[in-house]
Protein backbone atom coordinates (compact mmCIF):
# COMPACT_ATOMS: atom_id res chain seq x y z
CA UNK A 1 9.48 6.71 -1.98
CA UNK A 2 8.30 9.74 -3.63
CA UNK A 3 9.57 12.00 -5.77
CA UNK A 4 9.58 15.31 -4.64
CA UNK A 5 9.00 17.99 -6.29
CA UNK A 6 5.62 16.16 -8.01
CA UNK A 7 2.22 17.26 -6.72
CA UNK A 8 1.74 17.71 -3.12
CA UNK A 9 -1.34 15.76 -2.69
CA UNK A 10 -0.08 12.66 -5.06
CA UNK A 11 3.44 12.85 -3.11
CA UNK A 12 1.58 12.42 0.11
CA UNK A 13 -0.28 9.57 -1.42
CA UNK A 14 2.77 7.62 -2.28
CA UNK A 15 4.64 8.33 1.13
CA UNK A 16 1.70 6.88 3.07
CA UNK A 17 0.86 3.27 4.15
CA UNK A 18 -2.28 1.73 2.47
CA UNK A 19 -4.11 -0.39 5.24
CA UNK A 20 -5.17 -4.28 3.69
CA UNK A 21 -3.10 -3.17 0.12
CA UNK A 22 0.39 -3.51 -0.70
CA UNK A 23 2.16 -0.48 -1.58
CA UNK A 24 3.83 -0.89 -4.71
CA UNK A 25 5.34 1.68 -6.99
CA UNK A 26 3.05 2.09 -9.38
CA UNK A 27 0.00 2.62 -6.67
CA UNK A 28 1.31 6.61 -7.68
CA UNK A 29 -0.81 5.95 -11.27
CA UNK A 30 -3.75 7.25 -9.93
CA UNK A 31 -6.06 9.90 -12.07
CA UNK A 32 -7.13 11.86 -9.27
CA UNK A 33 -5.97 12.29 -5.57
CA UNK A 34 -8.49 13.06 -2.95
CA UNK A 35 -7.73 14.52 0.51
CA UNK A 36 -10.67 15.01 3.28
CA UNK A 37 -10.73 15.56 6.76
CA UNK A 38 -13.61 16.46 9.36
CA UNK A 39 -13.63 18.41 12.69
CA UNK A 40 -15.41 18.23 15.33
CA UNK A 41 -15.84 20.40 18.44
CA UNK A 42 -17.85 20.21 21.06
CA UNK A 43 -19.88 23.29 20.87
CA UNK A 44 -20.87 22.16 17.72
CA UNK A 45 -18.58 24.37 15.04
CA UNK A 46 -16.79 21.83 13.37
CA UNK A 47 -16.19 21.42 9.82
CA UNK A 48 -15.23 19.65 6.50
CA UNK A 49 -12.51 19.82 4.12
CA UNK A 50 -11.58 18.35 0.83
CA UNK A 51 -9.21 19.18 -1.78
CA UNK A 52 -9.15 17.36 -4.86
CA UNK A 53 -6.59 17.16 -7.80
CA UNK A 54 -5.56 15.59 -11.06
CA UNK A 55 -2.08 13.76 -10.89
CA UNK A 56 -0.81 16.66 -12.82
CA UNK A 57 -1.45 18.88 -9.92
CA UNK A 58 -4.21 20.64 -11.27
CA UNK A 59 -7.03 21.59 -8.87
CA UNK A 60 -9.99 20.20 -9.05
CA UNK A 61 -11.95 21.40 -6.15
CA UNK A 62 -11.54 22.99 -2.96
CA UNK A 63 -14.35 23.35 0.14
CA UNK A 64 -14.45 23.87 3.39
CA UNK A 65 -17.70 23.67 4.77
CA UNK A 66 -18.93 24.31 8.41
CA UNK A 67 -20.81 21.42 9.77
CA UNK A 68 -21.79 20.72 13.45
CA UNK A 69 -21.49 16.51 12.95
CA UNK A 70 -21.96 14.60 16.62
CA UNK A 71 -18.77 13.40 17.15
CA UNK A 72 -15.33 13.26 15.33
CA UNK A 73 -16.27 9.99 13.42
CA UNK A 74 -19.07 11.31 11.97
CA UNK A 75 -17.32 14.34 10.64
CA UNK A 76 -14.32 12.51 8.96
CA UNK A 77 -17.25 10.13 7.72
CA UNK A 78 -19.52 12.70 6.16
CA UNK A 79 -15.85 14.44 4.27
CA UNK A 80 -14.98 11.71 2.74
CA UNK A 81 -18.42 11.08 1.06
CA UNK A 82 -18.46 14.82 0.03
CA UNK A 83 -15.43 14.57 -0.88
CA UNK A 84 -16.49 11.28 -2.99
CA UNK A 85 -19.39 13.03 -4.21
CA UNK A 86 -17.91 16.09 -5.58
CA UNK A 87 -15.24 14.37 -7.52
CA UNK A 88 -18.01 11.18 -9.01
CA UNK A 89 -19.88 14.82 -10.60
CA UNK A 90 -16.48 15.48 -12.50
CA UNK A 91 -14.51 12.66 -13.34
CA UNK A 92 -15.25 9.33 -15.47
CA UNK A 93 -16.29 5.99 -14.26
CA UNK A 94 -13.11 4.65 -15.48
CA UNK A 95 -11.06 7.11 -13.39
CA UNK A 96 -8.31 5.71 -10.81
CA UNK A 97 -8.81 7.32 -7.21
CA UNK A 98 -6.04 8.16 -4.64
CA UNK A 99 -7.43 9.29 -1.11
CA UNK A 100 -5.40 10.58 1.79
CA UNK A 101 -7.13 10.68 5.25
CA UNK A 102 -6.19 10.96 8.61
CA UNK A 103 -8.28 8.49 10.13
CA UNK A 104 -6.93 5.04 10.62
CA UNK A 105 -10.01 3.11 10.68
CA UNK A 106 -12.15 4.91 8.00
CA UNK A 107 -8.61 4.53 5.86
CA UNK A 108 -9.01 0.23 6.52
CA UNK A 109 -12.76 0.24 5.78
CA UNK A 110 -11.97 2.02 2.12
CA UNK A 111 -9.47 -0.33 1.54
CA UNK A 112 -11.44 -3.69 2.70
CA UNK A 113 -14.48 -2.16 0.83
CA UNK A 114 -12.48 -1.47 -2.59
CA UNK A 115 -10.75 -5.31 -1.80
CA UNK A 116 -14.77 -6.91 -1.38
CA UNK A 117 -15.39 -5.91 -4.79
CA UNK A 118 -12.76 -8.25 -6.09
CA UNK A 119 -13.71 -10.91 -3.58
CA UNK A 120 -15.74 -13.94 -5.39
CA UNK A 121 -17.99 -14.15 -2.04
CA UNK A 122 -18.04 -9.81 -1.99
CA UNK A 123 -16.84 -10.17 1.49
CA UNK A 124 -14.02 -7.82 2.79
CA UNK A 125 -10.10 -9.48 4.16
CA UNK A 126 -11.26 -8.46 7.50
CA UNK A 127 -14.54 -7.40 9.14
CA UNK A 128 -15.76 -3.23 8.80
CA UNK A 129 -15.20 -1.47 11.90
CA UNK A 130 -17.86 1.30 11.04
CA UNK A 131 -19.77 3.58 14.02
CA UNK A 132 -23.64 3.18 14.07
CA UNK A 133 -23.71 6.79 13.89
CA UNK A 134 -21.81 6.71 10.06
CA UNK A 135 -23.96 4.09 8.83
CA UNK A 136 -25.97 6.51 5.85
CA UNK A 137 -22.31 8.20 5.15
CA UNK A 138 -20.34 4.42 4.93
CA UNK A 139 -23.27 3.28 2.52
CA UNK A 140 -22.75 6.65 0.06
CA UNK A 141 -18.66 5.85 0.37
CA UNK A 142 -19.17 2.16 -0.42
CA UNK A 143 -21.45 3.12 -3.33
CA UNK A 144 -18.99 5.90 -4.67
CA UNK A 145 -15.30 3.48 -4.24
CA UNK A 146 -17.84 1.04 -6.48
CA UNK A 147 -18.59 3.58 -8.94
CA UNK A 148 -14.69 4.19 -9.82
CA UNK A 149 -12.57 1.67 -11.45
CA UNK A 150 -10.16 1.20 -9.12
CA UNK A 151 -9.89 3.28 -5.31
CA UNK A 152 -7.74 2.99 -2.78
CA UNK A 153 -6.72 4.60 0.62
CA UNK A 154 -3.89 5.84 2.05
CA UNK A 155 -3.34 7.30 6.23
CA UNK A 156 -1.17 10.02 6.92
CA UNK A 157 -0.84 12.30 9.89
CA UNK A 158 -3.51 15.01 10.04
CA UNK A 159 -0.35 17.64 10.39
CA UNK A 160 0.26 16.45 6.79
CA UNK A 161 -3.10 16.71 5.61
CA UNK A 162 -4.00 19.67 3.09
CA UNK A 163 -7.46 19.28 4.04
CA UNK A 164 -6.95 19.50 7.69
CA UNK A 165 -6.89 23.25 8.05
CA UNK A 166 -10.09 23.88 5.90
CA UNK A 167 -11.99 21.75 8.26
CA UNK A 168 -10.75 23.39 11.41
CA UNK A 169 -11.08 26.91 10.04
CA UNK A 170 -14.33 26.99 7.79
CA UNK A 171 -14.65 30.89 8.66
CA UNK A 172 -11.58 31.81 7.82
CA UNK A 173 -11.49 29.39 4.10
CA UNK A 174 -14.89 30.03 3.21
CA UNK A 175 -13.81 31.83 -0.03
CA UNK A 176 -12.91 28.79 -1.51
CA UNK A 177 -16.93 27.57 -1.89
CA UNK A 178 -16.95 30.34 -4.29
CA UNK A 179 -14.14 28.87 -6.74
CA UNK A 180 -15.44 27.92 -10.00
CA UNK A 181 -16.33 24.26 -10.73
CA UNK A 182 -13.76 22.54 -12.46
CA UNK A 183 -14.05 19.17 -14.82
CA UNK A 184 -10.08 18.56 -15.05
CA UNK A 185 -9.24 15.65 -16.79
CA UNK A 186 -5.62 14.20 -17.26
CA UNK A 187 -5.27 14.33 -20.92
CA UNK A 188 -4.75 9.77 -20.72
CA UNK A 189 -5.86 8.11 -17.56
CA UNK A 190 -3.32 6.05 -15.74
CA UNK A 191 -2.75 2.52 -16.56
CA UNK A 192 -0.68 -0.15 -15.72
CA UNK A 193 1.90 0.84 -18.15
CA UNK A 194 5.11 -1.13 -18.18
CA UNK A 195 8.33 1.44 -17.80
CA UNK A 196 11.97 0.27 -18.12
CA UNK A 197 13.89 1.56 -15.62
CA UNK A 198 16.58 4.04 -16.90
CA UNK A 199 19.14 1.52 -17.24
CA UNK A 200 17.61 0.07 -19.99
CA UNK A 201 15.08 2.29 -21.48
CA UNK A 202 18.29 4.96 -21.76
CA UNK A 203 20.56 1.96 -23.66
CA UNK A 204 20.98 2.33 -27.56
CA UNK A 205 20.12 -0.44 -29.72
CA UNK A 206 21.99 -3.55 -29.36
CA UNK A 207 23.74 -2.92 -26.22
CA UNK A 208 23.91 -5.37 -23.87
């Protein structure tokens, strides 16, 4: 479970399921947290949104761009590789990655392409379920999870998702293009660091 009170988008991340990974606690020791989300509508208005942070909290970027994709699948595609994109320009190859999306299946492909790259044959646990009409925006997300040394996705319910509104409302959030361009860096990136639990970290010396 979460703690509360930590940032929003790395709370969110911990509180929802992983498709294909296991969960564990220390999934929350990611450098960066990524949320996207696209819209569609079917005069053509839609939109994309992404919000990006460190695991301090600290923005990283913000956009929400108007797009007119051909259906919803497209749109939450094409996010999620801008949202890739923005954050490969300012963080390391070494950085771990933390995304948060609302759509089931795009959340499993992440997840069986970030498992294929571990795989000795470079074949995912279970087949990609990927629409024709994605195919240029899966190949950019594949390339990006591989540029990053360790990504992983989470699913949560697009009434949870930060980047929900700035894809529906593009008009109305367009200030946010304007925002400076940040390169925030957490000051050590996450590892798999090895933390007592209180009961024992808080003992003195030669208890039992």
């Amino acid at each position: 479970m979460a703690a509360y009170g930590r940032p929003a988008l790395r709370d969110l991340f911990d509180d929802s399921p992983t498709p294909h990974i296991a969960h564990p606690p220390r999934t929350h020791h990611r450098d960066f947290y990524v949320a996207t989300d696209g819209s569609f509508r079917d005069h053509g208005a839609g939109g994309l949104g992404v919000v990006i942070e460190t695991r301090d909290g600290e923005t990283v970027a913000r956009l929400s761009v108007p797009d007119s994709p051909p259906d919803n699948n497209v749109a939450e595609y094409r996010a999620l590789h801008l949202g890739l994109d923005v954050l490969a320009a300012r963080a390391p190859d070494s950085a771990r990655v933390g995304v948060v999306i609302d759509h089931d299946d795009l959340a499993a492909n992440v997840n069986r392409a970030a498992l294929a790259l571990s795989a000795p044959d470079a074949r995912p646990p279970h087949p990609f379920r990927v629409p024709a009409a994605t195919d240029n925006h899966w190949r950019g997300i594949r390339a990006r999870i591989g540029g990053f040394d360790e990504l992983r996705a989470a699913r949560l319910d697009s009434r949870e998702n930060p980047a929900h509104p700035l894809a529906n409302a593009p008009d109305q959030y367009a200030h946010l293009n304007g925002e400076p361009d940040r390169c925030v860096v957490p000051t050590t990136l996450a590892r798999d660091e090895q933390i007592p639990p209180p009961s024992r970290s808080n003992r003195p010396s030669g208890a039992d």
